[in-house]
Protein backbone atom coordinates (compact mmCIF):
# COMPACT_ATOMS: atom_id res chain seq x y z
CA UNK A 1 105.43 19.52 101.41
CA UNK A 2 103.74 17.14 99.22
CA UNK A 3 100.63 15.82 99.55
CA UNK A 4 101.65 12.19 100.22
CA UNK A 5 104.45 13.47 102.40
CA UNK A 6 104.93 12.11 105.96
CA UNK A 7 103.80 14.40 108.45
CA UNK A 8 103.84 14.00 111.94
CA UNK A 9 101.89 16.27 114.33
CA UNK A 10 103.25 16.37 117.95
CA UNK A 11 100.46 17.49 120.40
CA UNK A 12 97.29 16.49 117.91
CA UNK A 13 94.70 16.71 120.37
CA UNK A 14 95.74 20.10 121.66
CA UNK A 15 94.43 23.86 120.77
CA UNK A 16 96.97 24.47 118.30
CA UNK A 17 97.66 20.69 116.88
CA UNK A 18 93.97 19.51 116.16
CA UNK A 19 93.77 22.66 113.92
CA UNK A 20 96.64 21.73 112.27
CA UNK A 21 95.56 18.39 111.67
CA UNK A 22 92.55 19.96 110.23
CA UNK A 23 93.54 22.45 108.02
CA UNK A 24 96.00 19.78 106.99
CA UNK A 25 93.65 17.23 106.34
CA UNK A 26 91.08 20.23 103.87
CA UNK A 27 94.19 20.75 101.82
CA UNK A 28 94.62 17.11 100.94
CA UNK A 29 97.49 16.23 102.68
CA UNK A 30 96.60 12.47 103.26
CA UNK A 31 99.96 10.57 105.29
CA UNK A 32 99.73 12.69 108.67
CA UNK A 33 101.07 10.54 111.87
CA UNK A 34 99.74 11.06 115.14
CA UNK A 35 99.99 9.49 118.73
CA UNK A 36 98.48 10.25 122.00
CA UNK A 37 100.51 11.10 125.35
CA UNK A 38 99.59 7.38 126.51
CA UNK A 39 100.79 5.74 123.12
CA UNK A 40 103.64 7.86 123.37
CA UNK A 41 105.68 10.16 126.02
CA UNK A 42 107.63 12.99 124.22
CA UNK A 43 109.66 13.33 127.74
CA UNK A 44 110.83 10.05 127.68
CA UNK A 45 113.79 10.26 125.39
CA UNK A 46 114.09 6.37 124.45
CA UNK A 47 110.73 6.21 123.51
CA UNK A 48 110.85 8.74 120.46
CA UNK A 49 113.98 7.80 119.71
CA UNK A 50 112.22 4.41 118.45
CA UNK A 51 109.21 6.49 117.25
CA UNK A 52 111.38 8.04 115.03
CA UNK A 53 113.20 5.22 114.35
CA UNK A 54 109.70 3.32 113.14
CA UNK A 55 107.69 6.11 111.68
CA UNK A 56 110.63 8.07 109.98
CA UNK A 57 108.43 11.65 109.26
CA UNK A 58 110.12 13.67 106.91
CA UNK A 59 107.82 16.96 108.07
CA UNK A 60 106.99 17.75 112.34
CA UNK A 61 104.92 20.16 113.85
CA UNK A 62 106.11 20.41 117.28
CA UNK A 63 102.45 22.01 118.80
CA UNK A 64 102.94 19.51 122.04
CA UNK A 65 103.37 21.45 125.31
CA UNK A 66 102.49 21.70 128.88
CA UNK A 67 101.07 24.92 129.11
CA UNK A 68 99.00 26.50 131.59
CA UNK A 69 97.34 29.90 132.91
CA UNK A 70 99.15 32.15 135.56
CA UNK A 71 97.97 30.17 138.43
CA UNK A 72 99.40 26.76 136.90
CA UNK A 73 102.76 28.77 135.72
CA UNK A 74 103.47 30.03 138.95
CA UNK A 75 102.76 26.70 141.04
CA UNK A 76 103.52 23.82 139.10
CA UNK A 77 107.64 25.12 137.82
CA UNK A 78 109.36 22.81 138.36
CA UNK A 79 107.00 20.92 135.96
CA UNK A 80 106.30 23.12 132.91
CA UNK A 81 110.50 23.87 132.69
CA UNK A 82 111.21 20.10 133.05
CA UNK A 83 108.79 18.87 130.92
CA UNK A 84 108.89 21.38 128.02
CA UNK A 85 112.47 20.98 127.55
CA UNK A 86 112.36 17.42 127.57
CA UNK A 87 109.62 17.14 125.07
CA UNK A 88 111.53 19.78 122.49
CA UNK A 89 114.80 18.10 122.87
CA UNK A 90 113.92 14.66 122.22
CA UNK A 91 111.94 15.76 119.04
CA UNK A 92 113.85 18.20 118.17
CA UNK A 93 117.01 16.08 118.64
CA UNK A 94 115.39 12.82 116.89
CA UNK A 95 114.47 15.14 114.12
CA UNK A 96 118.25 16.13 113.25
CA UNK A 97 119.46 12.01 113.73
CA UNK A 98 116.12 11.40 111.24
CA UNK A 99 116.85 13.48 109.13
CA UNK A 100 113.13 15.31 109.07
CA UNK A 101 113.37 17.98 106.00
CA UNK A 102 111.55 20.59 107.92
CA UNK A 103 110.45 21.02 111.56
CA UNK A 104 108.41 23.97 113.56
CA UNK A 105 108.48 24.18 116.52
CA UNK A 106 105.82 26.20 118.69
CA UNK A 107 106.40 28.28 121.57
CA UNK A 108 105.01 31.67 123.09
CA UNK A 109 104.67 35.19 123.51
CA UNK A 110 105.88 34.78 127.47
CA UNK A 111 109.23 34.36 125.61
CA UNK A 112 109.42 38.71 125.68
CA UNK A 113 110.69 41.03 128.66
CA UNK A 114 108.25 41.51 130.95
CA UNK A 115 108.65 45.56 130.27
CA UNK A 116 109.05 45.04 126.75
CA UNK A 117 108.44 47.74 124.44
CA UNK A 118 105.02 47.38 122.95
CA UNK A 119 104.32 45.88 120.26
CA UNK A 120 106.79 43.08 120.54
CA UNK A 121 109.43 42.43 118.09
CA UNK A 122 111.40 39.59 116.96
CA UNK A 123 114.53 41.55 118.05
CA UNK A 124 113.26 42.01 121.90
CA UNK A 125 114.04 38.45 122.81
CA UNK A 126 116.81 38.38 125.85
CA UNK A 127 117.09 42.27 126.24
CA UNK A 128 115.49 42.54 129.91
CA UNK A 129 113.85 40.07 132.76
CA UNK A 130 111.01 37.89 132.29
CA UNK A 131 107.69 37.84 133.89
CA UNK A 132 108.14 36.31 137.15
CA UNK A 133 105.10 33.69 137.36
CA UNK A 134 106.18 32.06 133.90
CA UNK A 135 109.97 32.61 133.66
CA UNK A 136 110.22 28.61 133.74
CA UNK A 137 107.87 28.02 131.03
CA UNK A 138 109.54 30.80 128.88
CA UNK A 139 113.07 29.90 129.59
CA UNK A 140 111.91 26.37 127.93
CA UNK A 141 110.35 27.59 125.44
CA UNK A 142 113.30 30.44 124.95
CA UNK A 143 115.54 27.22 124.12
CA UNK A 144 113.73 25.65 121.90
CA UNK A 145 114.19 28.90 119.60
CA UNK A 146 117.69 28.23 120.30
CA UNK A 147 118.03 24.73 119.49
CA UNK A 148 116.04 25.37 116.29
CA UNK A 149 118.62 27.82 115.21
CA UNK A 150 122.03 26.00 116.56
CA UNK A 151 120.95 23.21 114.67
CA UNK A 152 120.58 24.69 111.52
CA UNK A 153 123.78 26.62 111.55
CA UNK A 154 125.78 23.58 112.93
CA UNK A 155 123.94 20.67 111.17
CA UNK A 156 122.03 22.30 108.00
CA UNK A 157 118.64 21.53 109.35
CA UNK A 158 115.56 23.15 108.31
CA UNK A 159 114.01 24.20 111.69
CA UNK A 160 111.72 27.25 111.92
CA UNK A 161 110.38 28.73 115.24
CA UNK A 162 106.75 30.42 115.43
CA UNK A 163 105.67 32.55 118.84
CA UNK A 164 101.88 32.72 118.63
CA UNK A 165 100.07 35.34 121.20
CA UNK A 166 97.68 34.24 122.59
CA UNK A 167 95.41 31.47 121.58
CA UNK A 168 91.54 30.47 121.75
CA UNK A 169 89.50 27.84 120.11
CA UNK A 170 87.39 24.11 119.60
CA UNK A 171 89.59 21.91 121.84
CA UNK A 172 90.74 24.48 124.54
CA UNK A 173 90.60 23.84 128.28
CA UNK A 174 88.31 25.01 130.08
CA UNK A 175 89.79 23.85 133.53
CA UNK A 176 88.53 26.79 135.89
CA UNK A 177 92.12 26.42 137.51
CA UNK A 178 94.62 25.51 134.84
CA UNK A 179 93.22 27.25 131.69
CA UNK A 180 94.26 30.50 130.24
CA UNK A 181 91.93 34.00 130.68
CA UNK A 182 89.51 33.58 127.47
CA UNK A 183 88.68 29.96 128.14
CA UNK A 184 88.28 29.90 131.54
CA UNK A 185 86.16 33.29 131.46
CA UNK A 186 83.54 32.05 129.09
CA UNK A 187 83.18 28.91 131.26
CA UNK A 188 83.30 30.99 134.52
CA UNK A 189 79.98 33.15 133.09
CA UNK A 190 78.50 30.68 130.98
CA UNK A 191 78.41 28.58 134.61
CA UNK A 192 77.14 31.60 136.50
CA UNK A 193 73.99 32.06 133.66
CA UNK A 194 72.97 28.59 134.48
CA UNK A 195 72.78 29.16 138.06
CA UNK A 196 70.91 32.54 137.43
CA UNK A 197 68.64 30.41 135.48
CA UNK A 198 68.83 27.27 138.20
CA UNK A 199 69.46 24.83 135.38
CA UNK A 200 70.81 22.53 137.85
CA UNK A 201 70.68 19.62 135.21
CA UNK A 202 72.96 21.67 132.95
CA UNK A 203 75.18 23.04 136.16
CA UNK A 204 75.67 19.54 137.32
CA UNK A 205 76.53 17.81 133.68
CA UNK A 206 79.00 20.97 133.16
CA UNK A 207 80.79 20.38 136.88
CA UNK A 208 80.60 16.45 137.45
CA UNK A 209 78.87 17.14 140.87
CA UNK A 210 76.13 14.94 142.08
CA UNK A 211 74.60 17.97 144.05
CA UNK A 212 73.39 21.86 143.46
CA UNK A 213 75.19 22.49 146.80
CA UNK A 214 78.55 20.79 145.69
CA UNK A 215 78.72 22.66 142.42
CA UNK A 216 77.49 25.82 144.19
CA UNK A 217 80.04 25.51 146.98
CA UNK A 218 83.01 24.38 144.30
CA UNK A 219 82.11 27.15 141.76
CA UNK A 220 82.36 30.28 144.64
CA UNK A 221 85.90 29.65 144.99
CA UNK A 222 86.55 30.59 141.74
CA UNK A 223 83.84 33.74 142.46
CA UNK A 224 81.20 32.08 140.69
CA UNK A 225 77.92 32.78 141.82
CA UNK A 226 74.18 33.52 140.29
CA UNK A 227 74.93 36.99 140.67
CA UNK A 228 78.69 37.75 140.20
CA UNK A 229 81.38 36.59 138.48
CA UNK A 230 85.27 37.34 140.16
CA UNK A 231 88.08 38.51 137.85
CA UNK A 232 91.02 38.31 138.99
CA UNK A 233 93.14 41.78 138.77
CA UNK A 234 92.25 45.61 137.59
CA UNK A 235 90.93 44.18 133.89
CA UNK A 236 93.50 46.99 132.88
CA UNK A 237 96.03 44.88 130.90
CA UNK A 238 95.63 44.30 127.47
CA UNK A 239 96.20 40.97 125.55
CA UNK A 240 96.27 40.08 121.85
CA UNK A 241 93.98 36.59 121.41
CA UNK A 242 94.17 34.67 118.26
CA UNK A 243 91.74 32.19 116.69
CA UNK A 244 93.44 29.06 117.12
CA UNK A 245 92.28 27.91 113.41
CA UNK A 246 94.16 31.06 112.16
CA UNK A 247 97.30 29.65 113.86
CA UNK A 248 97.10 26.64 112.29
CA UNK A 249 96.85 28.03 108.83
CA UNK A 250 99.85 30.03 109.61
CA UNK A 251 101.50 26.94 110.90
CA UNK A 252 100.82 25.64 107.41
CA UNK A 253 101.76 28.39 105.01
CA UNK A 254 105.36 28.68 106.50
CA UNK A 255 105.94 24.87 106.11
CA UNK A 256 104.72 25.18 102.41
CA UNK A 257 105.97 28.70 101.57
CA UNK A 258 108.96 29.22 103.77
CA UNK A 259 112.36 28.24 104.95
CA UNK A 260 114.73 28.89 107.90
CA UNK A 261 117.00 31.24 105.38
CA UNK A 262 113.38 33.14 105.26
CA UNK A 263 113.94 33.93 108.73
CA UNK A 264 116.54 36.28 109.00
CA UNK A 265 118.44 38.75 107.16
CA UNK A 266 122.05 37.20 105.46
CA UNK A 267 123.61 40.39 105.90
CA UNK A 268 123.64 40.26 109.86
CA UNK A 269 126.94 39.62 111.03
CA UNK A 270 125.49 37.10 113.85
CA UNK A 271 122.55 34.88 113.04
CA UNK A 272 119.62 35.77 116.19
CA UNK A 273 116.07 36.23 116.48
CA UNK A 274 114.96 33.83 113.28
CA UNK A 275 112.05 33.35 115.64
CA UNK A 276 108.06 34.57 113.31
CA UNK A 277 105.76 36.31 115.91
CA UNK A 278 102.42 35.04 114.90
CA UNK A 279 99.43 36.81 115.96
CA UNK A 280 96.71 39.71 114.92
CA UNK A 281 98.50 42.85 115.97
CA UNK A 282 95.73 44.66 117.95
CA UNK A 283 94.64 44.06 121.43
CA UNK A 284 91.95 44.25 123.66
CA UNK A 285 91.65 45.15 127.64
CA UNK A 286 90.71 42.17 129.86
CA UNK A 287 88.26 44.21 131.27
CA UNK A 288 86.93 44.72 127.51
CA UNK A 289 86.97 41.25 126.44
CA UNK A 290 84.96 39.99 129.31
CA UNK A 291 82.07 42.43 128.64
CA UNK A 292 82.16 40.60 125.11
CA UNK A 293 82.23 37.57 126.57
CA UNK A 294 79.03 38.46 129.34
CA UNK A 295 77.13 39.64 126.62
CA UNK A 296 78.08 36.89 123.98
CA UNK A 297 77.01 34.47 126.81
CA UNK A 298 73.75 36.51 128.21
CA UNK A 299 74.48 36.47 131.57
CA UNK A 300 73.20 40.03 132.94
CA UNK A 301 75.33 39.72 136.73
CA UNK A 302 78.11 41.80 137.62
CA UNK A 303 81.76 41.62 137.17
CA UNK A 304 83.90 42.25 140.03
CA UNK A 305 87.67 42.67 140.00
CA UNK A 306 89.68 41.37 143.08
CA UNK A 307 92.62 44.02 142.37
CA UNK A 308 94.21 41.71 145.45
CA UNK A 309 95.03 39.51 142.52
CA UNK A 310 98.04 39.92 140.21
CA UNK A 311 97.18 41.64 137.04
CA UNK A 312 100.24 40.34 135.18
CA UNK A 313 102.12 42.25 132.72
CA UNK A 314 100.28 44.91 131.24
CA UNK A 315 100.72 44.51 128.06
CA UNK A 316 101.41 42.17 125.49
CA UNK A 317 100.96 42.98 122.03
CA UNK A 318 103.11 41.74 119.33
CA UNK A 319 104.04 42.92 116.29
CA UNK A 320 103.62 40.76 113.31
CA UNK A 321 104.74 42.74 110.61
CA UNK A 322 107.63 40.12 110.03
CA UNK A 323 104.88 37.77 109.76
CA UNK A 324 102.66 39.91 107.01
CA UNK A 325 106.02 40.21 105.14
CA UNK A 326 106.53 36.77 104.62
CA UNK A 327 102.65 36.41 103.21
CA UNK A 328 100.23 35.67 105.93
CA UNK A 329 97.74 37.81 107.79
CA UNK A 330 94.58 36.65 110.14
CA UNK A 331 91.13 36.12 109.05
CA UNK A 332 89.14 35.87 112.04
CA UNK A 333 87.97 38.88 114.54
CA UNK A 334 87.65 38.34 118.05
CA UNK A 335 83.73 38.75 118.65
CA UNK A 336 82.85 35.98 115.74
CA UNK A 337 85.52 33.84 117.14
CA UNK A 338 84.38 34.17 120.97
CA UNK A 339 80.76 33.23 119.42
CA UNK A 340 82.06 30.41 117.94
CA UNK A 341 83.76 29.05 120.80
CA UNK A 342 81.44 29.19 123.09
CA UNK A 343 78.95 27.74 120.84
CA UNK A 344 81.68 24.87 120.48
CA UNK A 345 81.73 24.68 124.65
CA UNK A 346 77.78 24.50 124.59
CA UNK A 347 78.17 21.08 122.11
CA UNK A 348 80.38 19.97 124.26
């Protein structure tokens, strides 16, 4: 990419796409192209057609999603397989017709066997079942890896797939009902300090209620309380979190430094699995991370796991050493990055 060249970022305002924009904006890069979901619906396939058609990018980052924790997976799937595939194959899609010189497209660790071996590999994908509660969401995501490569083989494109583990960071969402574990746990005890402390100005800014009681009353169903704060499962499975600004920078170095024919090995008889699992490589117990996050936060309650809730697959750990090959390792560990999050929240 050149510095002048015409980037568009799909999904801006996201996690993942504002710290793209970011890290594309420190390194000079000066012609990026945004718009938001009202200006512009990636599911609606005549309207990016004439984005496209009007803007002409010659670089995408594909970061836009509808993503979700396991609650939001499991409920809404319908939604997160329709809209997901309709977002990757219009941009996707426009990008061939457009002729864009290189696209990535993001998707997920969810993409892996449920009882995959640990840590994940590249090669894993399709080798045993999904997890259950986000089979739609990684079934979308599954065939956007698959466009990405059938396009290249069939039409020449350029089109590289990244599968980040998890991710945290400025501009995540903090929804108590829709957001992921990391988020939605620093809100959950950050909430239940202030009501240790009865900041009820600060409890009632955070919530939107007019009323102690309302935000009280709206908090313990999520097993918030002055005292307490609910987790939901053992706190037994481990996850892998990465700093979102890592991601991006990633995100960046393949586009500068590396091609689809990067990807994969031209020796294989069949072309599969051209798919880079981005993450750290280590992991950390739920139950773990939360005791970071309590004492990051300073709230001195108790945790208390409702083991009637799912705990999800156990573990999830992948392994990035396709990733380190190709020239790129994280920079940021997991206690600096919680502090800096929540500090983000706070200014928030």
């Amino acid at each position: 990419m050149e510095k002048k060249s015409k980037i568009y970022i799909a999904g801006h305002r996201g996690l993942v796409g504002s710290a793209i924009f970011e890290n594309l904006q420190q390194k000079g890069y000066s012609n990026i192209v945004t718009r938001t979901h009202a200006q512009l619906d990636l599911s609606n396939q005549m309207a990016v057609q004439e984005f496209f058609e009007l803007e002409i990018p010659e670089y995408v980052f594909l970061a836009a999603a509808k993503v979700g924790g396991i609650i939001a997976n499991n409920v809404y799937r319908a939604d997160f397989i329709y809209e997901n595939m309709m977002i990757q194959n219009n941009v996707i899609h426009q990008s061939h017709l457009h002729n864009v010189k290189k696209l990535l497209f993001l998707g997920s660790t969810c993409i892996y066997p449920k009882n995959a071996p640990q840590p994940m590999k590249e090669s894993y994908l399709l080798t045993d079942t999904l997890e259950y509660t986000n089979e739609p969401y990684a079934i979308a995501k599954i065939a956007g890896i698959k466009m990405c490569e059938s396009y290249n083989l069939q039409y020449g494109t350029n089109f590289i797939s990244v599968m980040p583990t998890n991710l945290y960071g400025p501009n995540d969402n903090f929804d108590l009902e829709k957001s992921h574990v990391l988020p939605a746990l620093i809100r959950k005890l950050h909430l239940a300090k202030l009501l240790s402390e009865n900041n009820e100005d600060a409890i009632l800014k955070d919530t939107g209620f007019k009323t102690l009681a309302e935000a009280k009353n709206y908090l313990s169903e999520f097993g918030v309380s002055s005292e307490s704060v609910e987790i939901w499962g053992s706190g037994a499975p481990k996850r892998e979190f990465l700093w979102s600004k890592d991601m991006a920078d990633a995100c960046v170095f393949i586009m500068e430094n590396r091609d689809f024919k990067d990807t994969y090995s031209e020796a294989d008889k069949e072309t599969r699995n051209t798919h880079i699992n981005i993450g750290t490589g280590e992991d950390i117990s739920i139950k773990d991370l939360a005791e970071m996050i309590k004492t990051i936060v300073g709230f001195e309650g108790k945790l208390v796991y409702n083991t009637n809730k799912p705990d999800g697959t156990l573990r999830k750990l992948t392994d990035v050493s396709k990733l380190n090959a190709l020239g790129w390792k994280h920079k940021m560990n997991l206690k600096n990055g919680i502090s800096e999050v929540y500090d983000w929240y706070k200014n928030q």
